[in-house]
PDB file of N, CA and C in Angstrom:
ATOM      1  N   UNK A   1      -6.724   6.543  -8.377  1.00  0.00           N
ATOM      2  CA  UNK A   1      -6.309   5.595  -7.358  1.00  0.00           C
ATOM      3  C   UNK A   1      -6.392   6.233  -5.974  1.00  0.00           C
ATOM      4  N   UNK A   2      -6.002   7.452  -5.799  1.00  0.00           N
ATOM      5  CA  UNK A   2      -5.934   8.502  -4.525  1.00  0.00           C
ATOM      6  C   UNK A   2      -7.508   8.273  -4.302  1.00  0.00           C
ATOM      7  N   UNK A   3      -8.240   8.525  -4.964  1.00  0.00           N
ATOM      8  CA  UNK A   3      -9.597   8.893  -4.065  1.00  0.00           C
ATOM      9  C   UNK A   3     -10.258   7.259  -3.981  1.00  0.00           C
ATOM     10  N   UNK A   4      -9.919   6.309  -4.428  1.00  0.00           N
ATOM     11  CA  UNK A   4     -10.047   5.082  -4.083  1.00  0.00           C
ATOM     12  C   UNK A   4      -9.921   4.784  -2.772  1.00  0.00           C
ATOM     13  N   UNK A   5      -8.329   5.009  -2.598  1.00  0.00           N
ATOM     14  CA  UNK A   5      -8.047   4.833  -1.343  1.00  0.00           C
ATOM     15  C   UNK A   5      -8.615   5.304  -0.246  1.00  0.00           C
ATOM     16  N   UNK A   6      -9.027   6.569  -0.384  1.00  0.00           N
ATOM     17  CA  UNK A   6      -9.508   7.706   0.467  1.00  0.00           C
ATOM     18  C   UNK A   6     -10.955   6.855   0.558  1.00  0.00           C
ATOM     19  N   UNK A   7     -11.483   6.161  -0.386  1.00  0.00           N
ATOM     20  CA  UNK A   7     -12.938   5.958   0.062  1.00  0.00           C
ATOM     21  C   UNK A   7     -12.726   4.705   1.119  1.00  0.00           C
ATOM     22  N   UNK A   8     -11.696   3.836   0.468  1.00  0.00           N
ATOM     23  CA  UNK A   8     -11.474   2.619   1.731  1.00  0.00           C
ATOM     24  C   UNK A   8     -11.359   2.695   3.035  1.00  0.00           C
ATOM     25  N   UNK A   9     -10.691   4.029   3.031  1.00  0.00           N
ATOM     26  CA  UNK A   9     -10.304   4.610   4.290  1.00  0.00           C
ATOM     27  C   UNK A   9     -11.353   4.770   5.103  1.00  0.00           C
ATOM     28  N   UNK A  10     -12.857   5.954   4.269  1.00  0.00           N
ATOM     29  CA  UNK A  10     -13.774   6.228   4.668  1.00  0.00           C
ATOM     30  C   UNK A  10     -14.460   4.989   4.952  1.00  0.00           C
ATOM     31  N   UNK A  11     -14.863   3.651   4.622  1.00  0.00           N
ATOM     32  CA  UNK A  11     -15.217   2.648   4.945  1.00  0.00           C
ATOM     33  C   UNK A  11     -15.125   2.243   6.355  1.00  0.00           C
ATOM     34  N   UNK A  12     -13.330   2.087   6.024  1.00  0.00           N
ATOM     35  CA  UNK A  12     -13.188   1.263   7.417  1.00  0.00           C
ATOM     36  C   UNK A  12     -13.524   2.484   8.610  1.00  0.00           C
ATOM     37  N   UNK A  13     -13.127   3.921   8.470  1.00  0.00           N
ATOM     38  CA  UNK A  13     -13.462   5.033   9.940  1.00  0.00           C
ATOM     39  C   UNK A  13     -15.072   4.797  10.399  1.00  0.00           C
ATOM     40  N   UNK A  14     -16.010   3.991   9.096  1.00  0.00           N
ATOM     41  CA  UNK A  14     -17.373   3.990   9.720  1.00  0.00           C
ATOM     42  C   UNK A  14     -17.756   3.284   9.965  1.00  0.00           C
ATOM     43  N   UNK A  15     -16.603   2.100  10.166  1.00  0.00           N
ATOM     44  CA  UNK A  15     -16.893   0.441  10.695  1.00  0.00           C
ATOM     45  C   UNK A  15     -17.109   0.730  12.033  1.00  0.00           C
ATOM     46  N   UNK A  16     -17.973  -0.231  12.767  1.00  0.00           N
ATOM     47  CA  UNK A  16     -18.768   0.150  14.016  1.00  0.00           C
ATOM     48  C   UNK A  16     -18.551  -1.639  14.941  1.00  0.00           C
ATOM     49  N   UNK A  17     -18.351  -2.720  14.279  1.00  0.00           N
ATOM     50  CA  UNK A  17     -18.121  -3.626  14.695  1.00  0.00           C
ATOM     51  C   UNK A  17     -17.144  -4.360  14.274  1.00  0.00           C
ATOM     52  N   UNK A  18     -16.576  -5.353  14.598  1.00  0.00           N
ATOM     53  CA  UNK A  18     -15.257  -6.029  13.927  1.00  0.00           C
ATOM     54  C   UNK A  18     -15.660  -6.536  13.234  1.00  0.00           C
ATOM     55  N   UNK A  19     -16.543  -6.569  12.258  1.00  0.00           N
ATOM     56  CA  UNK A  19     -16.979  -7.972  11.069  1.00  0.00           C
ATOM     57  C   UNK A  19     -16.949  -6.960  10.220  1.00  0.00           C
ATOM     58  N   UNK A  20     -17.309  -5.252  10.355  1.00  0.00           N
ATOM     59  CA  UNK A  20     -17.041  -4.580   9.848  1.00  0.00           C
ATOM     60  C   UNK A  20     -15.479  -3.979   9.487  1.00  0.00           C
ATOM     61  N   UNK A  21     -14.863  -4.532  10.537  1.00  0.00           N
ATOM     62  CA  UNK A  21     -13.407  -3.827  10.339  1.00  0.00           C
ATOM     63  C   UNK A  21     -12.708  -4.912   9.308  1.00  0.00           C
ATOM     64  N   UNK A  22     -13.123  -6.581   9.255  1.00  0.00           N
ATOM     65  CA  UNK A  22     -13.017  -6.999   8.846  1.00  0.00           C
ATOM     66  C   UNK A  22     -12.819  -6.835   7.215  1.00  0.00           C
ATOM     67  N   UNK A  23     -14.903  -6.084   6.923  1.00  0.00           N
ATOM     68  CA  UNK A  23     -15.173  -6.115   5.531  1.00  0.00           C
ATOM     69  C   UNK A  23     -13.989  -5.138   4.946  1.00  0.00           C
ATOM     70  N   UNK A  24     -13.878  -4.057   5.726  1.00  0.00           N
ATOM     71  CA  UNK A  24     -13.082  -2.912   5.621  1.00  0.00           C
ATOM     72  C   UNK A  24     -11.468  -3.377   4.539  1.00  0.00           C
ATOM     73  N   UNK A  25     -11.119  -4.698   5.463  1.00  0.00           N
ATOM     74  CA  UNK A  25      -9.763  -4.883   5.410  1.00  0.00           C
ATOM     75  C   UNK A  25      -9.681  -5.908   4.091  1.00  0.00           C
ATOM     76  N   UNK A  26     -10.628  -6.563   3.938  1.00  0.00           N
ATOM     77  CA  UNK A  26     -10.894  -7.339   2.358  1.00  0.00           C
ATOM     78  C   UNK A  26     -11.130  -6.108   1.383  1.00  0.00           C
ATOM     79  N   UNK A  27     -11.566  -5.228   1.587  1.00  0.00           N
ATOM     80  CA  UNK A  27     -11.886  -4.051   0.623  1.00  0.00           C
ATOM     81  C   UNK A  27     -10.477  -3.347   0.216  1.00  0.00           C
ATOM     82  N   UNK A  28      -9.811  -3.380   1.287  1.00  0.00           N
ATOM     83  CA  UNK A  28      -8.224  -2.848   0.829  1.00  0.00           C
ATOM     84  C   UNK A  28      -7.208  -3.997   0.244  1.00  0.00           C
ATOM     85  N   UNK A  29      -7.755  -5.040   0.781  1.00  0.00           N
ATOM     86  CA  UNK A  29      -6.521  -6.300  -0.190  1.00  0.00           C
ATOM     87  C   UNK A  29      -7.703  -5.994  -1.719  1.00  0.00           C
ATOM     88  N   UNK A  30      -8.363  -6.497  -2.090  1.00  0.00           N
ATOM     89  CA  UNK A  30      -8.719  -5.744  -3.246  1.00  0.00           C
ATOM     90  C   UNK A  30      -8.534  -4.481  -4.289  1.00  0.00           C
ATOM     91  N   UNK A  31      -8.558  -3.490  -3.029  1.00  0.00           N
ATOM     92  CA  UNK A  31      -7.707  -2.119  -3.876  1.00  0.00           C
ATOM     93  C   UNK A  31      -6.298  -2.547  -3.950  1.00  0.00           C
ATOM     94  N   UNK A  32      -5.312  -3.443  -3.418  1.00  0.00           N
ATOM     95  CA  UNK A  32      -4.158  -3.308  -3.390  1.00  0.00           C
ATOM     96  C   UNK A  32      -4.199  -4.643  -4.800  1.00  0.00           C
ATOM     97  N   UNK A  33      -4.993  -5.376  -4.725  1.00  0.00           N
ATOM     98  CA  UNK A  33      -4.838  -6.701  -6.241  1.00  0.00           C
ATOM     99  C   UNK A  33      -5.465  -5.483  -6.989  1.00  0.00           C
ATOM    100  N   UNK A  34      -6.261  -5.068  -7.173  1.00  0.00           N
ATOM    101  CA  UNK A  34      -6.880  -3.904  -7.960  1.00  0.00           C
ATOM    102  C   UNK A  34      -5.821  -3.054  -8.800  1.00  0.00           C
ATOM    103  N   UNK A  35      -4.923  -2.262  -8.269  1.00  0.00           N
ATOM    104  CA  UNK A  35      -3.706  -1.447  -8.670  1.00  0.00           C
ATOM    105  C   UNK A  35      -2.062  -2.225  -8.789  1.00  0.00           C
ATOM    106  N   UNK A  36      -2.023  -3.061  -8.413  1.00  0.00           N
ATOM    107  CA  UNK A  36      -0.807  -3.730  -8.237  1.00  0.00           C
ATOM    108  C   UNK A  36      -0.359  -3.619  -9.154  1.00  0.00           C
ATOM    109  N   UNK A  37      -0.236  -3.353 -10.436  1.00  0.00           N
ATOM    110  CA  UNK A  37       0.676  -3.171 -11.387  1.00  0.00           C
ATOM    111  C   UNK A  37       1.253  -1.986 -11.434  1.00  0.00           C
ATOM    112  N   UNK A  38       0.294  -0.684 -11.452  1.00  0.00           N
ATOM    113  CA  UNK A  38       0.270   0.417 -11.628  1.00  0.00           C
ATOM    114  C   UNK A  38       1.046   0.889 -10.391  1.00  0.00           C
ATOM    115  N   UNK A  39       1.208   0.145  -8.999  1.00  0.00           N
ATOM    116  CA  UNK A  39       1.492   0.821  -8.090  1.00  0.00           C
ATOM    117  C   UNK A  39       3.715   0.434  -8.265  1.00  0.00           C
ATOM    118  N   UNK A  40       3.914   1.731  -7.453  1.00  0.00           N
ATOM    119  CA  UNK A  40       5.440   1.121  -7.296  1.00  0.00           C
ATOM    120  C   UNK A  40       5.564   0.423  -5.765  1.00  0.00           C
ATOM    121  N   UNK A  41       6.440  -0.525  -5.833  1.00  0.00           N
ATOM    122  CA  UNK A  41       6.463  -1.412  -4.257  1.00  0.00           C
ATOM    123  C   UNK A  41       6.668  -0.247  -3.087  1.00  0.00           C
ATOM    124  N   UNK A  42       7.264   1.251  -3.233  1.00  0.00           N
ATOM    125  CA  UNK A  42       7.211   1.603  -1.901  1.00  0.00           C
ATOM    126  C   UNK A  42       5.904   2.267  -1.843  1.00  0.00           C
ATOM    127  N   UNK A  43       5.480   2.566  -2.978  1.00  0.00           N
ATOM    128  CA  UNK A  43       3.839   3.107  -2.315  1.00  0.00           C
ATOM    129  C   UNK A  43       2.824   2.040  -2.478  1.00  0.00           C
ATOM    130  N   UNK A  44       3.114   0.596  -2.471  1.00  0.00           N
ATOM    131  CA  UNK A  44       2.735  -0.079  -1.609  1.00  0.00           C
ATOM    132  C   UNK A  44       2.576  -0.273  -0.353  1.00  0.00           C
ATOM    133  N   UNK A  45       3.773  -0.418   0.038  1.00  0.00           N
ATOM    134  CA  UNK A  45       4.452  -0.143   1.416  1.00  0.00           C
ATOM    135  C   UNK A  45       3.500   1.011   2.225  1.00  0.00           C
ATOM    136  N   UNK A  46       3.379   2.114   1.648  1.00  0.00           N
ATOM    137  CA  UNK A  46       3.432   3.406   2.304  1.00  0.00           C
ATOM    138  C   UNK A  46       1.938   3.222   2.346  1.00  0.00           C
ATOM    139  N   UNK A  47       0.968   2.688   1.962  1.00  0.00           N
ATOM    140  CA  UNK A  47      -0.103   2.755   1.446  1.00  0.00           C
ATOM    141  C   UNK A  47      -0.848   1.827   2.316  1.00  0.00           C
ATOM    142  N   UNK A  48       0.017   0.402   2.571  1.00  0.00           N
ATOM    143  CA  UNK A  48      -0.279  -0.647   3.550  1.00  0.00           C
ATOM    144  C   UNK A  48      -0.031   0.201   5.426  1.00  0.00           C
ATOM    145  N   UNK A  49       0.950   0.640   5.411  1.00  0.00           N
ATOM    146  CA  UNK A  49       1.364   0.963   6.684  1.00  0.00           C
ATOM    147  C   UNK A  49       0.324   2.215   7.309  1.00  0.00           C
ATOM    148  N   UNK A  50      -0.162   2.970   6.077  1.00  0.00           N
ATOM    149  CA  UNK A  50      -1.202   3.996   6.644  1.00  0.00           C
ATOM    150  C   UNK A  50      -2.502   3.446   6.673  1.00  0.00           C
ATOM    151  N   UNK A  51      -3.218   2.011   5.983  1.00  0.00           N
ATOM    152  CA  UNK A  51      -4.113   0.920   6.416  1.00  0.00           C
ATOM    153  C   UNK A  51      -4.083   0.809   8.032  1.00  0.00           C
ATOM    154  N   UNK A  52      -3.071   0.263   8.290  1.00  0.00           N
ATOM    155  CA  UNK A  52      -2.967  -0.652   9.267  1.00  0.00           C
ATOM    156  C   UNK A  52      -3.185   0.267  10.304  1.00  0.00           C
ATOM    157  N   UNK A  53      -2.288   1.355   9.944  1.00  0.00           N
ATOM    158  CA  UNK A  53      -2.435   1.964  11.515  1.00  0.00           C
ATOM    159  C   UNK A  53      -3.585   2.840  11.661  1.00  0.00           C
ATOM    160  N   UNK A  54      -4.295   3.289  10.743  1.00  0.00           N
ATOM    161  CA  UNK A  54      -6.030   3.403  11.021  1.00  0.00           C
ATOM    162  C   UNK A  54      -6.571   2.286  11.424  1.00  0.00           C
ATOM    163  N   UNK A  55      -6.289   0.891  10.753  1.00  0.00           N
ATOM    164  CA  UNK A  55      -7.073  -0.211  11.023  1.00  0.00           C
ATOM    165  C   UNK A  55      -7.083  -0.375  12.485  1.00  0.00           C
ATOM    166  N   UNK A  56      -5.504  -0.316  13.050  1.00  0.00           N
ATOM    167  CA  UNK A  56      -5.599  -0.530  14.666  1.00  0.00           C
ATOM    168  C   UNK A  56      -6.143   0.518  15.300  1.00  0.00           C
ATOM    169  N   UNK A  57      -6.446   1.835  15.117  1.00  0.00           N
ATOM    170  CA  UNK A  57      -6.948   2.368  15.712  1.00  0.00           C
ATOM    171  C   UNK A  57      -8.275   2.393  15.677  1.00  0.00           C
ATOM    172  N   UNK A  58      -8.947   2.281  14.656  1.00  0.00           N
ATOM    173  CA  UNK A  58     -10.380   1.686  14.184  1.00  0.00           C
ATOM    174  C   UNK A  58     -10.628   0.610  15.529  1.00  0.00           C
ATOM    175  N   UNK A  59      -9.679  -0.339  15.199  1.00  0.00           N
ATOM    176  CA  UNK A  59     -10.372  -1.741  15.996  1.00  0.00           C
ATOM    177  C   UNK A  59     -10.328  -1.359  17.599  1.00  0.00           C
ATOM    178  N   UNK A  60      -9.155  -0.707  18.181  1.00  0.00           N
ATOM    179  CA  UNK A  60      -9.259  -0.199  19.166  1.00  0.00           C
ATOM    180  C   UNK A  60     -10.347   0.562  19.699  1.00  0.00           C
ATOM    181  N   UNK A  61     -10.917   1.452  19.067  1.00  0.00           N
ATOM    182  CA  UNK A  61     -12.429   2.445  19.183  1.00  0.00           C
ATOM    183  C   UNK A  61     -12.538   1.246  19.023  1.00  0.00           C
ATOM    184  N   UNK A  62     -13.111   0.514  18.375  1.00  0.00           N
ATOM    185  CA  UNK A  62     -14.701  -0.539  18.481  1.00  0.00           C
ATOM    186  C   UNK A  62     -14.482  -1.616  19.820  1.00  0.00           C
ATOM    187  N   UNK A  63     -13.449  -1.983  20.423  1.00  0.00           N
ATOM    188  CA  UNK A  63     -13.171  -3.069  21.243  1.00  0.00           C
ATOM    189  C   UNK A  63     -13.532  -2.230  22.536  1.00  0.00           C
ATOM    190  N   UNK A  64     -13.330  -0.984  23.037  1.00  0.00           N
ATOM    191  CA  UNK A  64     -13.485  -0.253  23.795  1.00  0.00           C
ATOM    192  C   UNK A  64     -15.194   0.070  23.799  1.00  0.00           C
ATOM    193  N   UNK A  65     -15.609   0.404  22.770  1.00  0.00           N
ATOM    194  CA  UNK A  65     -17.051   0.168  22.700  1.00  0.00           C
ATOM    195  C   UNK A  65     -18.333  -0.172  22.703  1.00  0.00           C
ATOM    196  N   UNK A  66     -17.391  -2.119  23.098  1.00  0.00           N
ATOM    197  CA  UNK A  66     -18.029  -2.707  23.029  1.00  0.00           C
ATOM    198  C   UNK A  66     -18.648  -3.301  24.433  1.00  0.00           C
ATOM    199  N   UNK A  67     -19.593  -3.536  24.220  1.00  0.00           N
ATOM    200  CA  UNK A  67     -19.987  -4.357  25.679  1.00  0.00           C
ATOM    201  C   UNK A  67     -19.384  -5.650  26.396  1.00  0.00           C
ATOM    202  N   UNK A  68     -18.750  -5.636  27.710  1.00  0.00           N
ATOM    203  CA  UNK A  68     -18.655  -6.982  27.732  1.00  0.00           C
ATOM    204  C   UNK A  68     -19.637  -8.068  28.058  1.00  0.00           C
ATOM    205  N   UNK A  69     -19.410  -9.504  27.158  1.00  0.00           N
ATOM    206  CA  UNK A  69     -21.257 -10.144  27.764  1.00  0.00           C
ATOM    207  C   UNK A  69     -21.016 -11.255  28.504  1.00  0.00           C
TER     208      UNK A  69
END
């Protein structure tokens, strides 16, 4: 499950546009329906909250990156 995560992770750090940060973030509700039994609710928790706050920083790099048109 650890290196699962770790690859989602790696996904979303090489997302380059938001449709990508997007795919990124369907790829982790999947790992999270994926394990949901196996997981306990706080390393849910713990697991969602270290998502997100790559995710915002992810989306931040790409919004900054981007051109305005």
């Amino acid at each position: 499950m650890s290196e699962e995560f770790n690859w989602v992770k790696k996904v979303l750090f090489s997302s380059q546009t938001t449709k990508h940060i997007q795919c990124s973030d369907n790829l982790f509700n999947n790992f999270l329906n994926k394990w949901r039994f196996d997981m306990t609710e706080d390393l849910k928790i713990t697991l969602s909250n270290d998502f997100r706050v790559n995710y915002e920083e992810q989306s931040e790099k790409i919004e900054k990156n981007t051109p305005i048109m």
